[in-house]
N, C-alpha and C. Protein backbone atom coordinates (compact mmCIF):
# COMPACT_ATOMS: atom_id res chain seq x y z
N UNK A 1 -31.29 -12.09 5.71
CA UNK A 1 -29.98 -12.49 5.23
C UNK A 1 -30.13 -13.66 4.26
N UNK A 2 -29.47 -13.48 3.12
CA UNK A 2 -29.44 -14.97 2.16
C UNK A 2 -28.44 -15.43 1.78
N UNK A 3 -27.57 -14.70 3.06
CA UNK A 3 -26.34 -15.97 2.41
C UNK A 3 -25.46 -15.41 3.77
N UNK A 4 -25.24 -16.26 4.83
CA UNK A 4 -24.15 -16.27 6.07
C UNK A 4 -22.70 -16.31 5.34
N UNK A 5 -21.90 -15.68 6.63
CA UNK A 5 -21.11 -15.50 7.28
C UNK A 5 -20.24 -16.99 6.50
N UNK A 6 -20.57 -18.10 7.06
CA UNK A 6 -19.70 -19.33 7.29
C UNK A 6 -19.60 -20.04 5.09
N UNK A 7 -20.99 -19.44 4.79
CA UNK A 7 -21.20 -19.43 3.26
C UNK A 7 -20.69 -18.62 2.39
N UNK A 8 -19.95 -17.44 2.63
CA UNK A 8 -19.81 -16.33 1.89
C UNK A 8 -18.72 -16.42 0.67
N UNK A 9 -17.34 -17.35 1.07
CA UNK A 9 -16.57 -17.81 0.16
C UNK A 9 -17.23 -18.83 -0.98
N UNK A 10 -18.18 -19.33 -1.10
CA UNK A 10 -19.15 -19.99 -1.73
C UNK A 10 -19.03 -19.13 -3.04
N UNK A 11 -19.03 -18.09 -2.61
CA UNK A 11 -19.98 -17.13 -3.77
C UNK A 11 -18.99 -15.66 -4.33
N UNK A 12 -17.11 -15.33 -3.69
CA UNK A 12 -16.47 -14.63 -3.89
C UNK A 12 -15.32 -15.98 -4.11
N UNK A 13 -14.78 -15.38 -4.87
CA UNK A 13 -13.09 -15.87 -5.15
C UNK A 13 -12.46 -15.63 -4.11
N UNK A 14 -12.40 -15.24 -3.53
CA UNK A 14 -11.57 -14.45 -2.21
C UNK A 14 -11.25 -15.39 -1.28
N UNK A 15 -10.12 -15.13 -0.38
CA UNK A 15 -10.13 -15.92 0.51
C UNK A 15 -9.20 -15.18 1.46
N UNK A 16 -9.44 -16.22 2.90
CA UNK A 16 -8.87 -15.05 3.78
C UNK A 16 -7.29 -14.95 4.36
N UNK A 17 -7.09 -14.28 4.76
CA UNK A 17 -7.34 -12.72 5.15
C UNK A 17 -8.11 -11.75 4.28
N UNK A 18 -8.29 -11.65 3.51
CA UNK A 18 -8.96 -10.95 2.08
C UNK A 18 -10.33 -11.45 1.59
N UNK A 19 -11.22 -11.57 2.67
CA UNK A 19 -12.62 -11.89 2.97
C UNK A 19 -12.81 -10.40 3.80
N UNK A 20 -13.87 -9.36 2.54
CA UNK A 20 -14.36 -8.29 3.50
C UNK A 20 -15.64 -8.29 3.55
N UNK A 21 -16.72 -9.22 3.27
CA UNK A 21 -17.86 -9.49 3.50
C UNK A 21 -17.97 -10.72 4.12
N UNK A 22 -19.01 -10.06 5.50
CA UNK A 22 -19.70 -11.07 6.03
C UNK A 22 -21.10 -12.06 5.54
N UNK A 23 -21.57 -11.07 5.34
CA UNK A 23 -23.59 -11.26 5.29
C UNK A 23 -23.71 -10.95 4.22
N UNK A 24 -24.55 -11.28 3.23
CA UNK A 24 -25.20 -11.22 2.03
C UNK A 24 -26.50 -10.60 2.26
N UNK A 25 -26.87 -9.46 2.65
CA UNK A 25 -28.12 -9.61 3.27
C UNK A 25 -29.51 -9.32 2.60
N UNK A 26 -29.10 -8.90 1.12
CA UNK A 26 -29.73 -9.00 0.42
C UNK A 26 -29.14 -8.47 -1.62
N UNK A 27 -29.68 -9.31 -2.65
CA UNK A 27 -29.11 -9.16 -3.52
C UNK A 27 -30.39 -9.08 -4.52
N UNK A 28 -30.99 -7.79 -5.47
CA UNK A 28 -31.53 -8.27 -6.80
C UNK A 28 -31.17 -7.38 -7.38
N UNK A 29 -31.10 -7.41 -8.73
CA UNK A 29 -30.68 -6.37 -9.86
C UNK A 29 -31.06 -5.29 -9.77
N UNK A 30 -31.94 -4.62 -8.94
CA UNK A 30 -31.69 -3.57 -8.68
C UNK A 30 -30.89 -2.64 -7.34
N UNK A 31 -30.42 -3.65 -6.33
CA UNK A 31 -29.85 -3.68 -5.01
C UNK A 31 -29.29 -4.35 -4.44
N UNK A 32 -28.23 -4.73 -3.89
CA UNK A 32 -27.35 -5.65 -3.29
C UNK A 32 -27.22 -5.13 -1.69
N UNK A 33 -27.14 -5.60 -0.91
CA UNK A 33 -26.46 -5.08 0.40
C UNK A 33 -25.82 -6.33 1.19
N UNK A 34 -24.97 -5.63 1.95
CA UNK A 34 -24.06 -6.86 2.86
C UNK A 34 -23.67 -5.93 3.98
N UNK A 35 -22.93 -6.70 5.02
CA UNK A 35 -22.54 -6.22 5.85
C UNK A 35 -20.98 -6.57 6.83
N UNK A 36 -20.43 -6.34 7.40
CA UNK A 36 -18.87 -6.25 7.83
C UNK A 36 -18.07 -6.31 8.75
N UNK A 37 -18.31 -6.87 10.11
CA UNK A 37 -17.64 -6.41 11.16
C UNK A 37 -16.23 -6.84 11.10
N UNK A 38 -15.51 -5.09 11.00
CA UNK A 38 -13.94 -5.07 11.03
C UNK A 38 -13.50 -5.12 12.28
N UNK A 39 -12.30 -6.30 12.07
CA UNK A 39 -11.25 -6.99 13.22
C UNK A 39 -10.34 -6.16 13.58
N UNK A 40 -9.83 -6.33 14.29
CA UNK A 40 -8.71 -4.96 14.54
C UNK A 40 -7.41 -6.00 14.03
N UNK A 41 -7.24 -7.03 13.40
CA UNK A 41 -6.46 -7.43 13.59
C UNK A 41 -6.54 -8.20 11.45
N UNK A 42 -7.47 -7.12 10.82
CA UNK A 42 -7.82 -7.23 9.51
C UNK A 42 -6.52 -6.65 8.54
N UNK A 43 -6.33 -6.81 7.67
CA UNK A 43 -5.10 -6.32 6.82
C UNK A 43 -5.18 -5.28 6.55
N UNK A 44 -6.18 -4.60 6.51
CA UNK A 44 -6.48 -3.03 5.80
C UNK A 44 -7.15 -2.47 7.16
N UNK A 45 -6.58 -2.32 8.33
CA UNK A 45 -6.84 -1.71 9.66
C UNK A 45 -5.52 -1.17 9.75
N UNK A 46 -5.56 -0.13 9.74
CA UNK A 46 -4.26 1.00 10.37
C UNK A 46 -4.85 1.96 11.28
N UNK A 47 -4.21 2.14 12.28
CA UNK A 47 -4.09 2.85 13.50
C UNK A 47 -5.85 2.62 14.02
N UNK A 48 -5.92 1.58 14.07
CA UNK A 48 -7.35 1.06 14.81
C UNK A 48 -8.89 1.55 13.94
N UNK A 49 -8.44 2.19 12.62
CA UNK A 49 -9.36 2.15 12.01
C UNK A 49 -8.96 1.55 10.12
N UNK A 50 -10.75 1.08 9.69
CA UNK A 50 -10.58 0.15 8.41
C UNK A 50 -10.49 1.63 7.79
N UNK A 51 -9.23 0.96 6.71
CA UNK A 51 -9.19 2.32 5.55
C UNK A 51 -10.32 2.73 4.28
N UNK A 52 -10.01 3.22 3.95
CA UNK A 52 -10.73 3.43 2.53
C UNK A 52 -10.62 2.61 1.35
N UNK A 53 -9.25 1.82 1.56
CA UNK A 53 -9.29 1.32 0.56
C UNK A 53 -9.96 -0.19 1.08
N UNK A 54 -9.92 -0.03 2.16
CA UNK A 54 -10.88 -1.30 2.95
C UNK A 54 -12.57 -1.30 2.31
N UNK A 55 -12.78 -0.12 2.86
CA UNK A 55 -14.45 0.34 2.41
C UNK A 55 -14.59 0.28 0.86
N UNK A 56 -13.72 0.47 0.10
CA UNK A 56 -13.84 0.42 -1.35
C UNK A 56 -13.87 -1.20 -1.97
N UNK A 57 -12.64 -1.93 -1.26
CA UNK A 57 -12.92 -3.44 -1.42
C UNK A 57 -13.85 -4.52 -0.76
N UNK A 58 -14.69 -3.75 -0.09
CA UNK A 58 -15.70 -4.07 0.54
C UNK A 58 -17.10 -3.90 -0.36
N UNK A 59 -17.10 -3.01 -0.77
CA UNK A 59 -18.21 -2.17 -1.59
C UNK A 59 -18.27 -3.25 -3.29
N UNK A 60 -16.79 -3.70 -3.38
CA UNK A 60 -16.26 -4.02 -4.61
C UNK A 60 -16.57 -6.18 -4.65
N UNK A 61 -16.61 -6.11 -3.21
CA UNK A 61 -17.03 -7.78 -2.75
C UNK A 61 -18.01 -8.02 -2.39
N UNK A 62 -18.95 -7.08 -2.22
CA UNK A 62 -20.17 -7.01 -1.48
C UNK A 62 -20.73 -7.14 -3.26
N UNK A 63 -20.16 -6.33 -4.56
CA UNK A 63 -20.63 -6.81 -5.96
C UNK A 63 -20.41 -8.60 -6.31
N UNK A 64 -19.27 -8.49 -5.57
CA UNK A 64 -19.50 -9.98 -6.48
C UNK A 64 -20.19 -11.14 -5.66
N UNK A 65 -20.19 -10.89 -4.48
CA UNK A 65 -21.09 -11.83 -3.85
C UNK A 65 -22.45 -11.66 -4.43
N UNK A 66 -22.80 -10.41 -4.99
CA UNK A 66 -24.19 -10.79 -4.99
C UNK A 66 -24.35 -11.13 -6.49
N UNK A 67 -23.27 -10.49 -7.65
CA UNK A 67 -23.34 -11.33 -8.70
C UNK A 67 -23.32 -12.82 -8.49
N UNK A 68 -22.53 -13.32 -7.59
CA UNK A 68 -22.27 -14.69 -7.38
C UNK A 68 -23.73 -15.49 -7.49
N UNK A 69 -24.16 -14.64 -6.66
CA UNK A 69 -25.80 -15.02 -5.91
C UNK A 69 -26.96 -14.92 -6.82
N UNK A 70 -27.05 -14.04 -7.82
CA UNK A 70 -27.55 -14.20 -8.97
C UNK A 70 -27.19 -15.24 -10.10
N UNK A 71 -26.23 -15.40 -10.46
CA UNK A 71 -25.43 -16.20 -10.86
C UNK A 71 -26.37 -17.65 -10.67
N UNK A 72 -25.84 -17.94 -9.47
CA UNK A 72 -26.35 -19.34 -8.83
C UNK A 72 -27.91 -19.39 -8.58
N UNK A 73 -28.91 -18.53 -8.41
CA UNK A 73 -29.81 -18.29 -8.79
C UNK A 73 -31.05 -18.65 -10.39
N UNK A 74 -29.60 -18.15 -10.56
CA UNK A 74 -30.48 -18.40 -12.17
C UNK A 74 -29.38 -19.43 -13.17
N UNK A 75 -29.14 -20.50 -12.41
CA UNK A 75 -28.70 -21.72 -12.32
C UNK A 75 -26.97 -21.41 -12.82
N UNK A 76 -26.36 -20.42 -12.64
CA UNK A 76 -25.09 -20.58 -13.61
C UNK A 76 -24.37 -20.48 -12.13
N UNK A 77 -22.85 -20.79 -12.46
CA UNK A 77 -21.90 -20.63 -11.51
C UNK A 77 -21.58 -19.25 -11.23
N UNK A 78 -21.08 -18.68 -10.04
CA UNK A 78 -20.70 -17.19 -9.74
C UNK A 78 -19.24 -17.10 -10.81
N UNK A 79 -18.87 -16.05 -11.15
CA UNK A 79 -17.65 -15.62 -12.26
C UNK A 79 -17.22 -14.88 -11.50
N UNK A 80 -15.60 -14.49 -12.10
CA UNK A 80 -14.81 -14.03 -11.29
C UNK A 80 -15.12 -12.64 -11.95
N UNK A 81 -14.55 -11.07 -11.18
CA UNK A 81 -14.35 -9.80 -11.67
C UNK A 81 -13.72 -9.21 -11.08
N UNK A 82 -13.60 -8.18 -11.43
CA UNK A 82 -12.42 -7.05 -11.37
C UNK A 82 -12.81 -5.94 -11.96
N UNK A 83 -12.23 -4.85 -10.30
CA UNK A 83 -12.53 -3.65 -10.58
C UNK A 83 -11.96 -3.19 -11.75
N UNK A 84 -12.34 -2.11 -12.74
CA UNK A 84 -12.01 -1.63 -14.07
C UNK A 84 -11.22 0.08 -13.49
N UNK A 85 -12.50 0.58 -12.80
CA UNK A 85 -12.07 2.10 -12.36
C UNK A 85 -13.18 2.42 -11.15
N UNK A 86 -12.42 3.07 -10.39
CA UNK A 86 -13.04 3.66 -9.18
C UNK A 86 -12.86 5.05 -9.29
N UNK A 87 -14.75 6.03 -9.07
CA UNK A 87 -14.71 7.37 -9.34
C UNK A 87 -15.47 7.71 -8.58
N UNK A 88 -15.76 9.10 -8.25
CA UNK A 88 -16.69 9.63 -7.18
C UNK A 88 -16.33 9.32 -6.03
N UNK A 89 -15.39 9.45 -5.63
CA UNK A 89 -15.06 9.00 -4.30
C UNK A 89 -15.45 10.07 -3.04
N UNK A 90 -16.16 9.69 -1.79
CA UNK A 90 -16.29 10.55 -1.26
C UNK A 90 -16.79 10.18 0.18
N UNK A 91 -15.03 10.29 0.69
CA UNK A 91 -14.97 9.80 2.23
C UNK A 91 -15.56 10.80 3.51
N UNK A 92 -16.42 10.09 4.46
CA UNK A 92 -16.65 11.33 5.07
C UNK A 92 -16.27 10.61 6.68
N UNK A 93 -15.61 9.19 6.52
CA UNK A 93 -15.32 9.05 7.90
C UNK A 93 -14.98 7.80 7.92
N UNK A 94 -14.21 6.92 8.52
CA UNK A 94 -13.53 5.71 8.54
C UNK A 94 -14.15 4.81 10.19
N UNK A 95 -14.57 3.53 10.03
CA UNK A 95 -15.11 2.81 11.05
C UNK A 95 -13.83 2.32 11.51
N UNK A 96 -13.45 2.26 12.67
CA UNK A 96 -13.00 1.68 13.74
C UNK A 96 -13.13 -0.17 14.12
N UNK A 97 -11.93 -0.54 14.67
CA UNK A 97 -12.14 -1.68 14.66
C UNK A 97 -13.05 -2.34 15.79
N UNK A 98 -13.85 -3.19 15.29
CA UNK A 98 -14.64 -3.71 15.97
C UNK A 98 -16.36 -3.39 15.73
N UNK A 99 -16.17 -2.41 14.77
CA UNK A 99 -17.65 -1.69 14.02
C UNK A 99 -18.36 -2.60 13.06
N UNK A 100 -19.55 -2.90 12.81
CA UNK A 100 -20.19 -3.57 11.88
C UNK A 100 -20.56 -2.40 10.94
N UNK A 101 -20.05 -2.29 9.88
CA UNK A 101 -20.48 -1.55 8.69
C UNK A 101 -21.66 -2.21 7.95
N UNK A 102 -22.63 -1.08 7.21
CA UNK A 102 -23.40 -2.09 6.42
C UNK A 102 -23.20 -1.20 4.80
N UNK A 103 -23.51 -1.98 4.25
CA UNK A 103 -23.71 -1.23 2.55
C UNK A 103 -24.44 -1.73 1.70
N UNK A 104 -25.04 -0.65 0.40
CA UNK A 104 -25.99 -0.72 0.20
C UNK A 104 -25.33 -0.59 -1.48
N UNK A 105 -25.42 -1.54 -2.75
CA UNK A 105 -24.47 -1.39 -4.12
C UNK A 105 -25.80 -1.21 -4.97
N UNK A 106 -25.88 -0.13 -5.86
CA UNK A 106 -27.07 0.47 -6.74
C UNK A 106 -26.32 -0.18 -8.05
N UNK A 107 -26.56 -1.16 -8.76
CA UNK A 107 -25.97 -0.52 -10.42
C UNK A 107 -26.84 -0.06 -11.07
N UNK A 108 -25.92 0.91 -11.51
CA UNK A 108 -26.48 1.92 -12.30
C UNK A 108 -26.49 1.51 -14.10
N UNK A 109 -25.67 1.05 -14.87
CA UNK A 109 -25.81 0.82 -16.20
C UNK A 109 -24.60 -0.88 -16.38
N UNK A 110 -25.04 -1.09 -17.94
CA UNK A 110 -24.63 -2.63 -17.83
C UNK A 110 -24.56 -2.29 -19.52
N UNK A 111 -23.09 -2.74 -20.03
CA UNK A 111 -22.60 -2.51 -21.25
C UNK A 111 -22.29 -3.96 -21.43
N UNK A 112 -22.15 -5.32 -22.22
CA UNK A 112 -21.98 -6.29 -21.87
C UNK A 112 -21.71 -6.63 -20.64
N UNK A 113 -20.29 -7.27 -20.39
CA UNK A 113 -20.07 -7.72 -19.14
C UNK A 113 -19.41 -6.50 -18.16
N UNK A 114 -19.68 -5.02 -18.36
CA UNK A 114 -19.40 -4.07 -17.80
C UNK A 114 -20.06 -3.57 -16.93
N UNK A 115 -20.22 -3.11 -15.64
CA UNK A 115 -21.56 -2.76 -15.39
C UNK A 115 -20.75 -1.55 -14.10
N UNK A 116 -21.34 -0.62 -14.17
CA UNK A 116 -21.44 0.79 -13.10
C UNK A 116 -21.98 0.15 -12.59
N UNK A 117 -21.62 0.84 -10.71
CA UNK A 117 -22.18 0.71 -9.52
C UNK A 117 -22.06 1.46 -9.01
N UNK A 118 -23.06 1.97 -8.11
CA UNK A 118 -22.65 3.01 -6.79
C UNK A 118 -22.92 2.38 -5.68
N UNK A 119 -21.71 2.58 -4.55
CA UNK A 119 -21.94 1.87 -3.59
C UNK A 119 -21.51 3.16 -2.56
N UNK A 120 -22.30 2.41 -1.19
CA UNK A 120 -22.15 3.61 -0.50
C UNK A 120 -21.96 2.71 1.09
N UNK A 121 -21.27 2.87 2.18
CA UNK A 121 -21.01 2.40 3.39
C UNK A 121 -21.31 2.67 4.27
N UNK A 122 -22.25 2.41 4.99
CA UNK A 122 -22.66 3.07 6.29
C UNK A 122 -22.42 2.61 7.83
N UNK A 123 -22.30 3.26 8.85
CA UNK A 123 -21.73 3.28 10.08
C UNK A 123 -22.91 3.68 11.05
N UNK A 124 -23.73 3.00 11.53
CA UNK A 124 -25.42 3.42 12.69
C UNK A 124 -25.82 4.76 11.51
N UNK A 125 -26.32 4.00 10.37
CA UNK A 125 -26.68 4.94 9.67
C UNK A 125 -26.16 6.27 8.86
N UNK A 126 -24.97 6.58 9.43
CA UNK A 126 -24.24 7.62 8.60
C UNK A 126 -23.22 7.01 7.51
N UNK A 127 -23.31 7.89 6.67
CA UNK A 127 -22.42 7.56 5.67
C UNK A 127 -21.03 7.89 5.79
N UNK A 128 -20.22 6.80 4.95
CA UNK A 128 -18.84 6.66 5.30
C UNK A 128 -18.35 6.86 4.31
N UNK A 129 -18.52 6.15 2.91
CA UNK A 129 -17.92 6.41 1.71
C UNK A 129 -19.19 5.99 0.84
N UNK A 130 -18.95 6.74 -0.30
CA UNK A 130 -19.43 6.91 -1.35
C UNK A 130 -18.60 6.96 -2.59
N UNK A 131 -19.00 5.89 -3.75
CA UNK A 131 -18.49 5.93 -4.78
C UNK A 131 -19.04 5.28 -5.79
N UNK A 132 -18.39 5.44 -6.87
CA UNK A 132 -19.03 4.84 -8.48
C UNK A 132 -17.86 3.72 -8.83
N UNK A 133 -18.23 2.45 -9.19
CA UNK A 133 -16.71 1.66 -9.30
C UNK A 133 -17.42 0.71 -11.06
N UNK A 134 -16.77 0.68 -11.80
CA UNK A 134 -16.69 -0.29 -12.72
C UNK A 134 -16.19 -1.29 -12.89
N UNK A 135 -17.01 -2.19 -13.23
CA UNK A 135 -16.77 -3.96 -12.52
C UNK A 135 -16.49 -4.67 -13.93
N UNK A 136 -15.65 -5.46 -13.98
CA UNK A 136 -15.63 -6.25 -15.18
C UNK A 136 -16.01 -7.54 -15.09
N UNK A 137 -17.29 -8.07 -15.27
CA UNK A 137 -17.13 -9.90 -14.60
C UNK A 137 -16.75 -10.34 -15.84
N UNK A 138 -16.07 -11.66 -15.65
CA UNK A 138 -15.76 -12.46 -16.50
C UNK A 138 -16.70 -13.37 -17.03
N UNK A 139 -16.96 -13.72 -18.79
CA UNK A 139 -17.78 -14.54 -19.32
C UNK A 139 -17.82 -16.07 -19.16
């Protein structure tokens, strides 16, 4: 892990209730991963399970923490971003509250400050969602 739980606002704009990363558990330009345990008592929990659009803003914070983390790395401050478009979507099952999700963010291409990602969510190893999201960080 390289960046806790109690550190994680450090490195996202976010704040809570709207903190969906825990763990940083690992970040380099070619791989990011983090991880999640959903509250039953989280904003994007309906009928005792996290939604999709939970897993998608998860997938989408789990990017900027680790931009953040690069960022600060290679001495600059973390920047703010925003999703552009979310594609490939492909739900195959929703975690329950009280589940530690983990995920794993690939980017795939980088147009200036544009950059594809595929991120994907997993639940004791099975996959939960899968998708392609375009990130805009700010200069």
């Amino acid at each position: 892990m390289i960046v806790a739980k109690d550190a994680i606002t450090d490195y996202i704009p976010h704040r809570p209730p709207f903190v969906m990363v825990d763990h940083l558990i690992a970040a380099t330009h070619e791989r990011f991963e983090s991880d999640f345990m959903v509250m039953a008592d989280n904003v994007l929990v309906n009928d005792g399970f996290f939604q999709e659009t939970g897993l998608i803003e998860h997938i989408a914070q789990t990017c900027a923490a680790s931009f953040g983390y690069l960022d600060r790395e290679e001495g600059g401050e973390p920047k703010i971003g925003f999703i552009g478009a979310v594609s490939k979507v492909l739900v195959t099952g929703l975690p329950p509250a009280g589940a530690t999700i983990r995920t794993v963010v690939t980017p795939l291409h980088r147009l200036g400050n544009i950059y594809l990602v595929k991120g994907e969510s997993f639940l004791d190893g099975r996959i939960l969602l899968g998708c392609e999201l375009k990130i805009v960080v700010s200069e």
